[in-house]
PDB file of N, CA and C in Angstrom:
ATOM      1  N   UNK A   1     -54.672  40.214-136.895  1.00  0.00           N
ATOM      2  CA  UNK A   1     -54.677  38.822-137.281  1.00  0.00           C
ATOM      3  C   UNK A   1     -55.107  37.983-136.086  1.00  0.00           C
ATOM      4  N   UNK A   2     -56.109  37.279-136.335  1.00  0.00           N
ATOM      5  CA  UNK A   2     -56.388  36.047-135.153  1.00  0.00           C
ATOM      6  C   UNK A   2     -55.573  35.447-134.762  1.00  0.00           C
ATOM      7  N   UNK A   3     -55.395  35.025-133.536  1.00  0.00           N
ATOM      8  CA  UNK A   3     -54.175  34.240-133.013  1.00  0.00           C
ATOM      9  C   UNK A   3     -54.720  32.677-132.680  1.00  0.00           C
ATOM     10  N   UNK A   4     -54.074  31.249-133.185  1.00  0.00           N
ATOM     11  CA  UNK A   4     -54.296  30.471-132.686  1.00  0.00           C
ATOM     12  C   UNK A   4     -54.610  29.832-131.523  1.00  0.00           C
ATOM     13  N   UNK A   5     -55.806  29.153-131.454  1.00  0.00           N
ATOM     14  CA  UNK A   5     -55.923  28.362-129.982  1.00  0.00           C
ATOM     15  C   UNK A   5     -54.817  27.579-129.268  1.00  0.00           C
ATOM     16  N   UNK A   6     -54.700  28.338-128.026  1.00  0.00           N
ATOM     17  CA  UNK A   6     -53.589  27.682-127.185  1.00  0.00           C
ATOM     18  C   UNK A   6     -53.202  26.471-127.253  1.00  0.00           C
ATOM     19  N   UNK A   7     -53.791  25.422-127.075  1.00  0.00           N
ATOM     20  CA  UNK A   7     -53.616  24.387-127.565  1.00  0.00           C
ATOM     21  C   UNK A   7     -53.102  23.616-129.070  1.00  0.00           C
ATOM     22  N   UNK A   8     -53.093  24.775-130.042  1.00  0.00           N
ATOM     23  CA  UNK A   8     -52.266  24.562-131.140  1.00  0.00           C
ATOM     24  C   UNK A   8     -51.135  24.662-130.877  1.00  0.00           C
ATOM     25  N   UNK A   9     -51.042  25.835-130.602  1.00  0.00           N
ATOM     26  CA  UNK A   9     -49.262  26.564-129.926  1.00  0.00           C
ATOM     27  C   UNK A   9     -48.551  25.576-129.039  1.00  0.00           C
ATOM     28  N   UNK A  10     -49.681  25.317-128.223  1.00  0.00           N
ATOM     29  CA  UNK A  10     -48.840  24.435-127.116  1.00  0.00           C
ATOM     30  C   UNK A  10     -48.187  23.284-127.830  1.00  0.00           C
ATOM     31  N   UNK A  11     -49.059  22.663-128.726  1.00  0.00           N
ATOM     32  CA  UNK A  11     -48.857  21.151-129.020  1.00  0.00           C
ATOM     33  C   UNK A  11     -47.578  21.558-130.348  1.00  0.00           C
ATOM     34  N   UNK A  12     -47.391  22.963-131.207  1.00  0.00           N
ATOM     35  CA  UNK A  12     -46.386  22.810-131.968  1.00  0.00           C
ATOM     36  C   UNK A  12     -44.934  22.931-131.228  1.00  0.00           C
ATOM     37  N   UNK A  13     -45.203  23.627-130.371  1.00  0.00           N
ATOM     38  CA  UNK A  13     -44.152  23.885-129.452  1.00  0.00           C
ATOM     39  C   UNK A  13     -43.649  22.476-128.594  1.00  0.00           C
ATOM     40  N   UNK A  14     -44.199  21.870-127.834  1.00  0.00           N
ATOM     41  CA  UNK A  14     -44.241  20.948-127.162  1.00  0.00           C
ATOM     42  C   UNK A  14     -43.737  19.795-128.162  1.00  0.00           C
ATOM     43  N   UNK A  15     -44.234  19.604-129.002  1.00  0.00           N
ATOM     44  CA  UNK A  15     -43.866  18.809-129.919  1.00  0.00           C
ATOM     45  C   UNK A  15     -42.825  18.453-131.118  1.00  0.00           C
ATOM     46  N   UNK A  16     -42.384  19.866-131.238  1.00  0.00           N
ATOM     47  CA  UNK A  16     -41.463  19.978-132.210  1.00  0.00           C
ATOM     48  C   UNK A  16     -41.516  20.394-133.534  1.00  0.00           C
ATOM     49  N   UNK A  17     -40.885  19.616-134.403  1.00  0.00           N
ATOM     50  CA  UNK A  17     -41.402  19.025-135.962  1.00  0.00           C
ATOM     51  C   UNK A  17     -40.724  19.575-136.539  1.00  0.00           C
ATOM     52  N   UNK A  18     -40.575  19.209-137.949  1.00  0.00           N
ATOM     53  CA  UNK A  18     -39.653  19.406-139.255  1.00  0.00           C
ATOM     54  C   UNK A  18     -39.052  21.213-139.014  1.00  0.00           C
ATOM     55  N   UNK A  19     -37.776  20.835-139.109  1.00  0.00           N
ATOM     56  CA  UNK A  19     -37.195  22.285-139.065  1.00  0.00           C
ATOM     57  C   UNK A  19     -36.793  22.412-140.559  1.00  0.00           C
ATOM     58  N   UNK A  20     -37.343  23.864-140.997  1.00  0.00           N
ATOM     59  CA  UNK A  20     -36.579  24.199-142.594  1.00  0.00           C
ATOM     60  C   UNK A  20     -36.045  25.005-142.401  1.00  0.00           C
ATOM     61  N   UNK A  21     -35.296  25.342-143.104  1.00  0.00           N
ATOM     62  CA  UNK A  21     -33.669  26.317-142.881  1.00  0.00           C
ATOM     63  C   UNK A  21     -34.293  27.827-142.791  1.00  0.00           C
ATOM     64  N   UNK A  22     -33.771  28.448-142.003  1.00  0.00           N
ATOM     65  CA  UNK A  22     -33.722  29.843-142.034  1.00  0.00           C
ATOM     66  C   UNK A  22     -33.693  30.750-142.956  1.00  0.00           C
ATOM     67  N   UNK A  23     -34.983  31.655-143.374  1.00  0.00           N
ATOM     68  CA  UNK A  23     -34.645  31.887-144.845  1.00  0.00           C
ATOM     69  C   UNK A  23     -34.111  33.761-144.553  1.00  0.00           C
ATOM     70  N   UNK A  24     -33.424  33.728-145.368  1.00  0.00           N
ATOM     71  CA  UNK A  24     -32.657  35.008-145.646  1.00  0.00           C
ATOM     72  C   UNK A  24     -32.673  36.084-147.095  1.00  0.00           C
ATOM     73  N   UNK A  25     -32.475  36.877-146.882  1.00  0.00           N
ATOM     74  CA  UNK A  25     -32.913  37.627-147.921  1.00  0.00           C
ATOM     75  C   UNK A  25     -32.447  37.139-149.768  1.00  0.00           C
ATOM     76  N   UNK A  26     -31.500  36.169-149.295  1.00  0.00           N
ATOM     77  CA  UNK A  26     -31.326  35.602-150.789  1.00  0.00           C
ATOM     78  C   UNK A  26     -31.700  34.430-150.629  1.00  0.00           C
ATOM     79  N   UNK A  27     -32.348  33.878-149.973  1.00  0.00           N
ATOM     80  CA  UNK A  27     -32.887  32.137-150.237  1.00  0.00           C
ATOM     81  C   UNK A  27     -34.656  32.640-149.997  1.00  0.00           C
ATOM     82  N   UNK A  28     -35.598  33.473-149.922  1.00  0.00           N
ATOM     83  CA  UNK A  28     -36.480  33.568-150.042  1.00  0.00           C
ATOM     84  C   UNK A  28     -37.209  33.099-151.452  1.00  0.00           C
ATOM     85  N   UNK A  29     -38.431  32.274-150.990  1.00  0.00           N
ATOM     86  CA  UNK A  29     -38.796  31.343-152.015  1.00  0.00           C
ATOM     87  C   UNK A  29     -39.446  32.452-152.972  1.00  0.00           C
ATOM     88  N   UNK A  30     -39.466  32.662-154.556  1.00  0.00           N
ATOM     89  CA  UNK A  30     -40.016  33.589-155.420  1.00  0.00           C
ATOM     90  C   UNK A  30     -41.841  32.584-155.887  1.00  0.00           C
ATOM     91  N   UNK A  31     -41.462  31.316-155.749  1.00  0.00           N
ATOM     92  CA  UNK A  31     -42.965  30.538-155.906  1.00  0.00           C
ATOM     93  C   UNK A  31     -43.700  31.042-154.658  1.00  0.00           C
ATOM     94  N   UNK A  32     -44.957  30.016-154.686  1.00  0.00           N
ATOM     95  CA  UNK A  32     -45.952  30.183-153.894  1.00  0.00           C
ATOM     96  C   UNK A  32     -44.873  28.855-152.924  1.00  0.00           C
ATOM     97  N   UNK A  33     -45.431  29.117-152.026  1.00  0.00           N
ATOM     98  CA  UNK A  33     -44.994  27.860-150.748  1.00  0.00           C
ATOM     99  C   UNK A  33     -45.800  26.349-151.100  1.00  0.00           C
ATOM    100  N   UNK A  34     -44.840  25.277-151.068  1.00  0.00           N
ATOM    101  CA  UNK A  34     -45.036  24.233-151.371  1.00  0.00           C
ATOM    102  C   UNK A  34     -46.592  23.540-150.694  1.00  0.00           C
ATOM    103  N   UNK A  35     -46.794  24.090-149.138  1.00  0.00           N
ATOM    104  CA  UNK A  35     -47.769  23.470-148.303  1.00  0.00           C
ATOM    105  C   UNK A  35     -49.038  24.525-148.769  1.00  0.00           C
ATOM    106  N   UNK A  36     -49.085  25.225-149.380  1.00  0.00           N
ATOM    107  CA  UNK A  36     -49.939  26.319-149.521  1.00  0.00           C
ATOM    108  C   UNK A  36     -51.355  25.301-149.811  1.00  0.00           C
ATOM    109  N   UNK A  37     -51.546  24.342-150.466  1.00  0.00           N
ATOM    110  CA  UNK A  37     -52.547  24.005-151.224  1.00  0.00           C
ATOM    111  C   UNK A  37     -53.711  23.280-149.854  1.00  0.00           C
ATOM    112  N   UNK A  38     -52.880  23.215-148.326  1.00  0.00           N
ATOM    113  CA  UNK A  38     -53.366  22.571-147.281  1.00  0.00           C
ATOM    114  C   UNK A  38     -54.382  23.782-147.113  1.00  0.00           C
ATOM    115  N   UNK A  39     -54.118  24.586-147.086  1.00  0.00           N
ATOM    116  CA  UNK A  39     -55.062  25.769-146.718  1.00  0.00           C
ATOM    117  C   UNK A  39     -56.757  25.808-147.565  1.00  0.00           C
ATOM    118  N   UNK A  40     -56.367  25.325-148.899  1.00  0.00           N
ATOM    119  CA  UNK A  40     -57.796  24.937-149.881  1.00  0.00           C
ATOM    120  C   UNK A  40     -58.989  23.667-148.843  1.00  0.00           C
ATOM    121  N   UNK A  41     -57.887  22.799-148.272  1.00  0.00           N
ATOM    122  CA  UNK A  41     -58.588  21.499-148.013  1.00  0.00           C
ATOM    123  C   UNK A  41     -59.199  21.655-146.630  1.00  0.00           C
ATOM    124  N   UNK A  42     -59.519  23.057-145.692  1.00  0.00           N
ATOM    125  CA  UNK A  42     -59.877  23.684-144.794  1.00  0.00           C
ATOM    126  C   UNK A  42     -61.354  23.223-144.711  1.00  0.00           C
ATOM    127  N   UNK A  43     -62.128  22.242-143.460  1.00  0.00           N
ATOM    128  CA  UNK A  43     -63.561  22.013-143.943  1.00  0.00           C
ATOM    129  C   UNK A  43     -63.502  20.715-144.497  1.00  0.00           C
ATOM    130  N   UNK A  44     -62.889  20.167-145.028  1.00  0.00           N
ATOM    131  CA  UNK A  44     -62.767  18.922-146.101  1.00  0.00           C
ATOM    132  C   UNK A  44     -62.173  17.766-145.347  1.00  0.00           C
ATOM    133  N   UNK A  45     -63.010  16.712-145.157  1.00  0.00           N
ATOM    134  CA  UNK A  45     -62.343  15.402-144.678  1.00  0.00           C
ATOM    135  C   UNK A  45     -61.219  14.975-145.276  1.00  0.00           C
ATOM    136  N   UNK A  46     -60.387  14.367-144.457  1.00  0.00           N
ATOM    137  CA  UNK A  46     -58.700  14.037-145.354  1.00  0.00           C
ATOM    138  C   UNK A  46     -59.201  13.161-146.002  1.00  0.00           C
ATOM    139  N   UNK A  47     -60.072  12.106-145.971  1.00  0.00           N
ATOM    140  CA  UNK A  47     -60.369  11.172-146.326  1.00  0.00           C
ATOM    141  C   UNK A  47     -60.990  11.403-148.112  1.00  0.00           C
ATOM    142  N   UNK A  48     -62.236  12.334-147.691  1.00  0.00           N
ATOM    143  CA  UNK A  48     -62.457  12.324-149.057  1.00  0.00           C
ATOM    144  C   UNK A  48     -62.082  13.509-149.817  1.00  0.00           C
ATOM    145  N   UNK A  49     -61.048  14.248-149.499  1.00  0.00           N
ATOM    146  CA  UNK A  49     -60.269  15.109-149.853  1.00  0.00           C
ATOM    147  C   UNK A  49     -58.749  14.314-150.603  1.00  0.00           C
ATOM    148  N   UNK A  50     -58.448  13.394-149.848  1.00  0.00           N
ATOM    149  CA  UNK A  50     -57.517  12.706-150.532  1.00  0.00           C
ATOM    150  C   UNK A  50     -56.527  13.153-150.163  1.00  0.00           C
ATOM    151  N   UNK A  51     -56.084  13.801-149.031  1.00  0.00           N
ATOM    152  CA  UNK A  51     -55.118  14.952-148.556  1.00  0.00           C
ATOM    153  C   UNK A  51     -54.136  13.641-148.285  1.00  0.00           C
ATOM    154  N   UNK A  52     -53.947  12.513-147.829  1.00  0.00           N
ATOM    155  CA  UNK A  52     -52.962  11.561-147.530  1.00  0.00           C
ATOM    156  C   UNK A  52     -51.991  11.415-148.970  1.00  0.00           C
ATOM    157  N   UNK A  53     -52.666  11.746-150.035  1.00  0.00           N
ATOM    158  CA  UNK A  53     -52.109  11.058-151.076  1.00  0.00           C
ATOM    159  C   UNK A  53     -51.310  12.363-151.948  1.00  0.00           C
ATOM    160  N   UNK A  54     -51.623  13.732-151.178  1.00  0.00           N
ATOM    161  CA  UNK A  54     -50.954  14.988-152.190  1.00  0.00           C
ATOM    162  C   UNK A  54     -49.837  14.918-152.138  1.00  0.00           C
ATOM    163  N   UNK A  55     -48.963  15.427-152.958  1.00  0.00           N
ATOM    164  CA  UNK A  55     -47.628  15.937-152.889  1.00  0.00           C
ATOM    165  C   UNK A  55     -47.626  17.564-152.626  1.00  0.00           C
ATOM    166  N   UNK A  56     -46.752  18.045-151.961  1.00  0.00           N
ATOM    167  CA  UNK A  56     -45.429  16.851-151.462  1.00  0.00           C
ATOM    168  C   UNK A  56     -45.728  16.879-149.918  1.00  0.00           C
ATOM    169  N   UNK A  57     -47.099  16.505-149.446  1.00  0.00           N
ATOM    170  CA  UNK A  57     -47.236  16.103-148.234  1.00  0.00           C
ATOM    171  C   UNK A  57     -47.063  14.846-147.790  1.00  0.00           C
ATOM    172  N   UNK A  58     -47.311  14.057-148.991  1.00  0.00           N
ATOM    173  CA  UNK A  58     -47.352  12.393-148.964  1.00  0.00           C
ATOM    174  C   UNK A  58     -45.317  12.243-148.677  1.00  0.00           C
ATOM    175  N   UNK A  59     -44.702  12.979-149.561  1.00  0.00           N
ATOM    176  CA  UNK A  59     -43.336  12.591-149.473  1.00  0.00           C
ATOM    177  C   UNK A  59     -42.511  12.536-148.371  1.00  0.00           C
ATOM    178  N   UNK A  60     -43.377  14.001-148.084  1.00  0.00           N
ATOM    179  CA  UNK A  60     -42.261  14.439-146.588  1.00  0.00           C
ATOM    180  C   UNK A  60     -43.010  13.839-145.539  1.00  0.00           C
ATOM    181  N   UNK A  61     -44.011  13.605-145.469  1.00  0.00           N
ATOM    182  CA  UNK A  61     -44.595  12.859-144.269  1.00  0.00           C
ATOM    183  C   UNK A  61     -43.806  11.093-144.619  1.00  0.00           C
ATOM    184  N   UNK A  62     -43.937  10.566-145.317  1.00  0.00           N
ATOM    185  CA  UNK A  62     -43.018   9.383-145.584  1.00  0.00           C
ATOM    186  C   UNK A  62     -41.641   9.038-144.739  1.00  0.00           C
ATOM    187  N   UNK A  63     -41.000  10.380-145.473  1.00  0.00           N
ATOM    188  CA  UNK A  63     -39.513  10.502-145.138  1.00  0.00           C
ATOM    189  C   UNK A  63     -39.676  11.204-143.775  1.00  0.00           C
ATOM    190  N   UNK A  64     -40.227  12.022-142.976  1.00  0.00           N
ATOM    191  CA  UNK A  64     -40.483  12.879-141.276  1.00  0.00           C
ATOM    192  C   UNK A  64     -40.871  10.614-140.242  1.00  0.00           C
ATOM    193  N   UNK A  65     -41.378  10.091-141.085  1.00  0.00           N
ATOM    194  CA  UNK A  65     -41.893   8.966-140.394  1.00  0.00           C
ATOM    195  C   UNK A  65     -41.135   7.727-140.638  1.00  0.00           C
ATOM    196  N   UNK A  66     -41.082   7.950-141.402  1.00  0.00           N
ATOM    197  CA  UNK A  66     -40.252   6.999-142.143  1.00  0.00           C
ATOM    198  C   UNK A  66     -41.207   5.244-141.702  1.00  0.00           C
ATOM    199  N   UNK A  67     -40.421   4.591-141.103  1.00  0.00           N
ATOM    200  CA  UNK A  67     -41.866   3.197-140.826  1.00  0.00           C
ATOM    201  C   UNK A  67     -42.716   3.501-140.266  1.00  0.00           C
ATOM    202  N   UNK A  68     -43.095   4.419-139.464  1.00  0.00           N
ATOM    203  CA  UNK A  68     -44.072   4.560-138.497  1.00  0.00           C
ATOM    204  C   UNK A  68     -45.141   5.122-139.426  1.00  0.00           C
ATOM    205  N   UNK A  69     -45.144   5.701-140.611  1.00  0.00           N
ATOM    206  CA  UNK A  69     -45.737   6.128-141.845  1.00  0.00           C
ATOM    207  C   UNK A  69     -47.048   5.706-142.079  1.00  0.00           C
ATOM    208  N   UNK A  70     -47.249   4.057-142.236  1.00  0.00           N
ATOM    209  CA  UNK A  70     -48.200   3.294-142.175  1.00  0.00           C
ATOM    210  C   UNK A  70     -49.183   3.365-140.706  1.00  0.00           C
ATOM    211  N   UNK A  71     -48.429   3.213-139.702  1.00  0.00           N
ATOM    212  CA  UNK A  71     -49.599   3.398-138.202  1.00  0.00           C
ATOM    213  C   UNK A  71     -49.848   5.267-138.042  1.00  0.00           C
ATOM    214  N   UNK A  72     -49.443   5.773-138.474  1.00  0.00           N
ATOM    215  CA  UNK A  72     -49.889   7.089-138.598  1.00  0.00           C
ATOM    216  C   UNK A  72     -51.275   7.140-139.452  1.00  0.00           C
ATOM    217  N   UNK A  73     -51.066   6.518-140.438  1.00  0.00           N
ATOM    218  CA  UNK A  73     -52.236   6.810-141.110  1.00  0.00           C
ATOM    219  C   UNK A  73     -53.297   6.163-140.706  1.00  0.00           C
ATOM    220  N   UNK A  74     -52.997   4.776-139.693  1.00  0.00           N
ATOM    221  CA  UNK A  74     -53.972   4.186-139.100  1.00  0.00           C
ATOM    222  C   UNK A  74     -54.854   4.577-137.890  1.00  0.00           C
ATOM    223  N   UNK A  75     -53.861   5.671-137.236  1.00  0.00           N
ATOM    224  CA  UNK A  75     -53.574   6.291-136.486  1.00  0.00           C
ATOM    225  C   UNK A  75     -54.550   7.659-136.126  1.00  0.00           C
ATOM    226  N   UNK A  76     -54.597   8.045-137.428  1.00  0.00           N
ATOM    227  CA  UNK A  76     -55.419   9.368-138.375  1.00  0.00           C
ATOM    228  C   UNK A  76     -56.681   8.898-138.709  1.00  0.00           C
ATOM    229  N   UNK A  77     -57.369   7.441-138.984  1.00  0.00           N
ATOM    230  CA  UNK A  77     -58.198   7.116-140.002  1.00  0.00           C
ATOM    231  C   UNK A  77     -59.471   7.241-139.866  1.00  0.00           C
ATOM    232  N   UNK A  78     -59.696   7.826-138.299  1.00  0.00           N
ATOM    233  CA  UNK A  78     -61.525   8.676-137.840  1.00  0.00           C
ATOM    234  C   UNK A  78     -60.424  10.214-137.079  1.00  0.00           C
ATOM    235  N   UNK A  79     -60.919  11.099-138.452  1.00  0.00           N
ATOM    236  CA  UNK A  79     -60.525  12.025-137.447  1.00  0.00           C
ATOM    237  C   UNK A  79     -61.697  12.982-138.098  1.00  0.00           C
ATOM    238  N   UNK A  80     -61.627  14.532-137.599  1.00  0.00           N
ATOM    239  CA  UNK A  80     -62.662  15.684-137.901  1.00  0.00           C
ATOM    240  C   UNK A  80     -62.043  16.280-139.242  1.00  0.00           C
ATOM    241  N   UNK A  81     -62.289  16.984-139.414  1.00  0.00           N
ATOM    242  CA  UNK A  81     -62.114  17.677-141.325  1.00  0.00           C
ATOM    243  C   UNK A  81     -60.618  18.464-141.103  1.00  0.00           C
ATOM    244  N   UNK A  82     -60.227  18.685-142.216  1.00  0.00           N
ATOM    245  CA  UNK A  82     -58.535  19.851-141.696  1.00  0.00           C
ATOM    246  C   UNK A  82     -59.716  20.885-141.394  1.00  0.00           C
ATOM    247  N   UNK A  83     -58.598  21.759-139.977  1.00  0.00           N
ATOM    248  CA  UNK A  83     -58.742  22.736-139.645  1.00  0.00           C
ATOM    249  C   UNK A  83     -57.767  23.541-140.028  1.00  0.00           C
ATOM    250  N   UNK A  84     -57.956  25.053-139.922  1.00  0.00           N
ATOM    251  CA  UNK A  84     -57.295  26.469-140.301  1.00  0.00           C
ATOM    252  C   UNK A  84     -57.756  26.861-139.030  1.00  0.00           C
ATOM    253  N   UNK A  85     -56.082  27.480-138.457  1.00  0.00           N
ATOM    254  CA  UNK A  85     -56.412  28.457-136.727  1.00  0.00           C
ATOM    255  C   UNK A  85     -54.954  29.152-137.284  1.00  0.00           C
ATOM    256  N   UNK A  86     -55.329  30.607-137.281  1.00  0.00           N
ATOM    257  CA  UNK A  86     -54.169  31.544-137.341  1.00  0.00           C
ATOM    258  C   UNK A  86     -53.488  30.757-138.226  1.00  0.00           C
ATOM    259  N   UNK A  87     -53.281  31.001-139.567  1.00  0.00           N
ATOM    260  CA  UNK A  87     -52.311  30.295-140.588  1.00  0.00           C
ATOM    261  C   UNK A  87     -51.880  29.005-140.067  1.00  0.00           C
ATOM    262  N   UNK A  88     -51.972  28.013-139.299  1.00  0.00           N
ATOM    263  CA  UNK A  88     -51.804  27.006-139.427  1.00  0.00           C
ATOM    264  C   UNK A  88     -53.268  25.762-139.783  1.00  0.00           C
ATOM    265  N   UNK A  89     -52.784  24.602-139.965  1.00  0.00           N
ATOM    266  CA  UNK A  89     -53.501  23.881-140.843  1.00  0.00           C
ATOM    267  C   UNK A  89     -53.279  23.096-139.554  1.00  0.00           C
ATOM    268  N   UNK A  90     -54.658  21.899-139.520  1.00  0.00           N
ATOM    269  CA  UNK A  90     -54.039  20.770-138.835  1.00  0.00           C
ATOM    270  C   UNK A  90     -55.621  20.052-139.042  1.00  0.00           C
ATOM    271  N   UNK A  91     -54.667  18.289-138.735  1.00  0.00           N
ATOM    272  CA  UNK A  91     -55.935  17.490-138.697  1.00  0.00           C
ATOM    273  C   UNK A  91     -55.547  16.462-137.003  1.00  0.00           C
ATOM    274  N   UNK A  92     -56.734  15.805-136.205  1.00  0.00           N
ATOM    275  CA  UNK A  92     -56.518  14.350-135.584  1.00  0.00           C
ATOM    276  C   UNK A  92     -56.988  14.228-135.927  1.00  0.00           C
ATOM    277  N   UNK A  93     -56.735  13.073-135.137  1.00  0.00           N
ATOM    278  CA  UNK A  93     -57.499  11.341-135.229  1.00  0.00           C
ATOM    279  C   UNK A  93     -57.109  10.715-134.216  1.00  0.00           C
ATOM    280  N   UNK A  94     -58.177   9.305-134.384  1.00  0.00           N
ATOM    281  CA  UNK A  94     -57.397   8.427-133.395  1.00  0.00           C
ATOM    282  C   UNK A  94     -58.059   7.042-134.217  1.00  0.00           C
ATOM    283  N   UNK A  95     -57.207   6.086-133.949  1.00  0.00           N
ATOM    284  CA  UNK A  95     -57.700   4.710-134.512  1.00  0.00           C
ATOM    285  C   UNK A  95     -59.457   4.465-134.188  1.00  0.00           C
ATOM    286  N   UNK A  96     -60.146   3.635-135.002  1.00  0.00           N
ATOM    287  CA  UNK A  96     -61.383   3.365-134.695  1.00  0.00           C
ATOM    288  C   UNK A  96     -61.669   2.335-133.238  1.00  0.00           C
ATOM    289  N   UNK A  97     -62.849   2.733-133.111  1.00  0.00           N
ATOM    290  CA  UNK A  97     -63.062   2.445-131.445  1.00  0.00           C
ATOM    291  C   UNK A  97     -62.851   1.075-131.628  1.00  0.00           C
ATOM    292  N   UNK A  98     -63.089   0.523-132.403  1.00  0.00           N
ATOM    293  CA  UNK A  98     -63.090  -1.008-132.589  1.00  0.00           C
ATOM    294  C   UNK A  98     -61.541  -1.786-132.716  1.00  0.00           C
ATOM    295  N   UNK A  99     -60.704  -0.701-132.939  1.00  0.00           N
ATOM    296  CA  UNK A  99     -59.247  -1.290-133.098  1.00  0.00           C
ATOM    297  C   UNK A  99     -58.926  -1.691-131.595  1.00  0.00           C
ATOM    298  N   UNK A 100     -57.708  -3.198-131.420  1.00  0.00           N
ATOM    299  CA  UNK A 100     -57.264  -3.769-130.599  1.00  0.00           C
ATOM    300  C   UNK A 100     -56.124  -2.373-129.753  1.00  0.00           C
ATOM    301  N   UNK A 101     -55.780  -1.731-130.134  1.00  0.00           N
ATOM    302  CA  UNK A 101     -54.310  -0.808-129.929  1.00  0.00           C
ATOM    303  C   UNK A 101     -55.507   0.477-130.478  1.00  0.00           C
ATOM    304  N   UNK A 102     -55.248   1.632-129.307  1.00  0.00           N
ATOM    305  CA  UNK A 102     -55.839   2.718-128.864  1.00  0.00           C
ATOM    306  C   UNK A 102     -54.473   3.540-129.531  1.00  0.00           C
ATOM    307  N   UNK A 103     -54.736   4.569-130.630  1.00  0.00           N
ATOM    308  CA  UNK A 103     -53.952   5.496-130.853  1.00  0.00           C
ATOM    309  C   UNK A 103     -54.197   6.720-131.390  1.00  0.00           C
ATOM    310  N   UNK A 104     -53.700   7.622-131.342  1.00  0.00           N
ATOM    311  CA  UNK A 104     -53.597   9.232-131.738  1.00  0.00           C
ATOM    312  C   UNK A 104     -53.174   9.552-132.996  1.00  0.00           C
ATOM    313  N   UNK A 105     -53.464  10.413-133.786  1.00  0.00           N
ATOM    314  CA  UNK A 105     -52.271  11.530-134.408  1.00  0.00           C
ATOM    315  C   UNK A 105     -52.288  12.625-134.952  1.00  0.00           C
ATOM    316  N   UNK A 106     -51.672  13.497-135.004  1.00  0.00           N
ATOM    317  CA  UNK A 106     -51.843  14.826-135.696  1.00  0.00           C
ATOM    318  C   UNK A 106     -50.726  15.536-136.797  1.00  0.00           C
ATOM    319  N   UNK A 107     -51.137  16.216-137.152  1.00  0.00           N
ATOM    320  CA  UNK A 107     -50.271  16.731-138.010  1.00  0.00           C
ATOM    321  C   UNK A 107     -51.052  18.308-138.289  1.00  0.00           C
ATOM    322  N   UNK A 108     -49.876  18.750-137.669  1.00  0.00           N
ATOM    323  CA  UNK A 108     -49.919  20.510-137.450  1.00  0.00           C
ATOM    324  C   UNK A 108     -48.526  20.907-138.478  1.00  0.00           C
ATOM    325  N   UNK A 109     -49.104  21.620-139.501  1.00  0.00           N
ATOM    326  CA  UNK A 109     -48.429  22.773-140.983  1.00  0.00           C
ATOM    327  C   UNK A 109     -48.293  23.943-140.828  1.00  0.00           C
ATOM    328  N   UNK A 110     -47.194  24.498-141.479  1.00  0.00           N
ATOM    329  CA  UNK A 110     -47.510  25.940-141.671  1.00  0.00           C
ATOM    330  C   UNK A 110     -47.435  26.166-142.628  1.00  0.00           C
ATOM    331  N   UNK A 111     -48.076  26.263-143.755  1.00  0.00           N
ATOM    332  CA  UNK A 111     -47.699  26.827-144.968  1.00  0.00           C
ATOM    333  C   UNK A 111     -47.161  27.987-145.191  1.00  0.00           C
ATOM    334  N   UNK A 112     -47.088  28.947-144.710  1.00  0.00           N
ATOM    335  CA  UNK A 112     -45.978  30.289-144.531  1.00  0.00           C
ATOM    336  C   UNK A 112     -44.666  29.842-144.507  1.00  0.00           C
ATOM    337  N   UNK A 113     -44.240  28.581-143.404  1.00  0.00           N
ATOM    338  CA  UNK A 113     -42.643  28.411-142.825  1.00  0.00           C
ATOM    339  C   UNK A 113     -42.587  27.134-143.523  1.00  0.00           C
ATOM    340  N   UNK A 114     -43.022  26.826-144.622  1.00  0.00           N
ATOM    341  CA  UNK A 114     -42.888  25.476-144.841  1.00  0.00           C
ATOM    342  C   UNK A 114     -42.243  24.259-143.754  1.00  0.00           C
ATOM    343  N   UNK A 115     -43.245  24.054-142.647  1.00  0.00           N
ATOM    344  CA  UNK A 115     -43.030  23.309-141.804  1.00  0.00           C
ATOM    345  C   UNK A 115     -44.165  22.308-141.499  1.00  0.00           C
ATOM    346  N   UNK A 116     -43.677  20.915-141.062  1.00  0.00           N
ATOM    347  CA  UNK A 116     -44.724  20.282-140.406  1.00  0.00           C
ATOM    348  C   UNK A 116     -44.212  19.694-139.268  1.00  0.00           C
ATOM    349  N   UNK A 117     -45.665  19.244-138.513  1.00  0.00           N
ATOM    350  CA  UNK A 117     -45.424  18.917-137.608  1.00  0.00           C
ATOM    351  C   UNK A 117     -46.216  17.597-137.509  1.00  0.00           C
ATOM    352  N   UNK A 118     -45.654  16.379-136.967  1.00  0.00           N
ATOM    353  CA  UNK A 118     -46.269  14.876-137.530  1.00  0.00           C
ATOM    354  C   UNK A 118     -45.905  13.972-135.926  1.00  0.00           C
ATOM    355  N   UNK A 119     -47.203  13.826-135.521  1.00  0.00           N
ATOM    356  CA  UNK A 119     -47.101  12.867-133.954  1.00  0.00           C
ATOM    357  C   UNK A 119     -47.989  11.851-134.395  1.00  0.00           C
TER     358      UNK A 119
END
């Protein structure tokens, strides 16, 4: 299996993000994994992919941000297409050059560990 670019690792690690419970031989999910569908949108601008607006990425990114929700997405709104590196998903951005306030953001998934990760 390919292993992700260091700089993925670094930045999930370094960064943190949504912890989901430890799964054990009786809480193992029998569906497909909720984030699974991030993996389709691989190549595809969030933008005209519509990836801001899916469930249940839209929810939990809401509730992981809670107000900051809105400048995230402003945050995100020139970025490159989702990427796929070693089972994880991820997109940046950064505000347009023309914005007053210079900002970042990313959001690194795993669809395996149902986890995200939202800066």
């Amino acid at each position: 299996m390919r292993q992700p670019a260091w700089w993925v690792v670094v930045l999930a690690v370094a960064c943190g993000g949504e912890r989901a419970p430890r799964a054990t031989a009786d809480s193992l999910p029998s569906a497909p994994a909720p984030l699974a569908y991030l993996a389709e949108m691989a190549g595809r601008y969030p933008a005209d992919a519509g990836l801001w607006a899916t469930e249940p990425l839209r929810s939990r990114m809401t509730r992981l941000l809670g107000g900051d929700y809105e400048a995230f997405l402003e945050n995100v709104r020139t970025s490159g297409p989702v990427s796929m590196e070693g089972g994880l998903v991820f997109v940046t951005g950064n505000c347009p050059s023309s914005a007053k306030v210079w900002g970042a953001a990313v959001l690194v998934a795993d669809p395996a560990a149902d986890r995200l990760l939202v800066k």
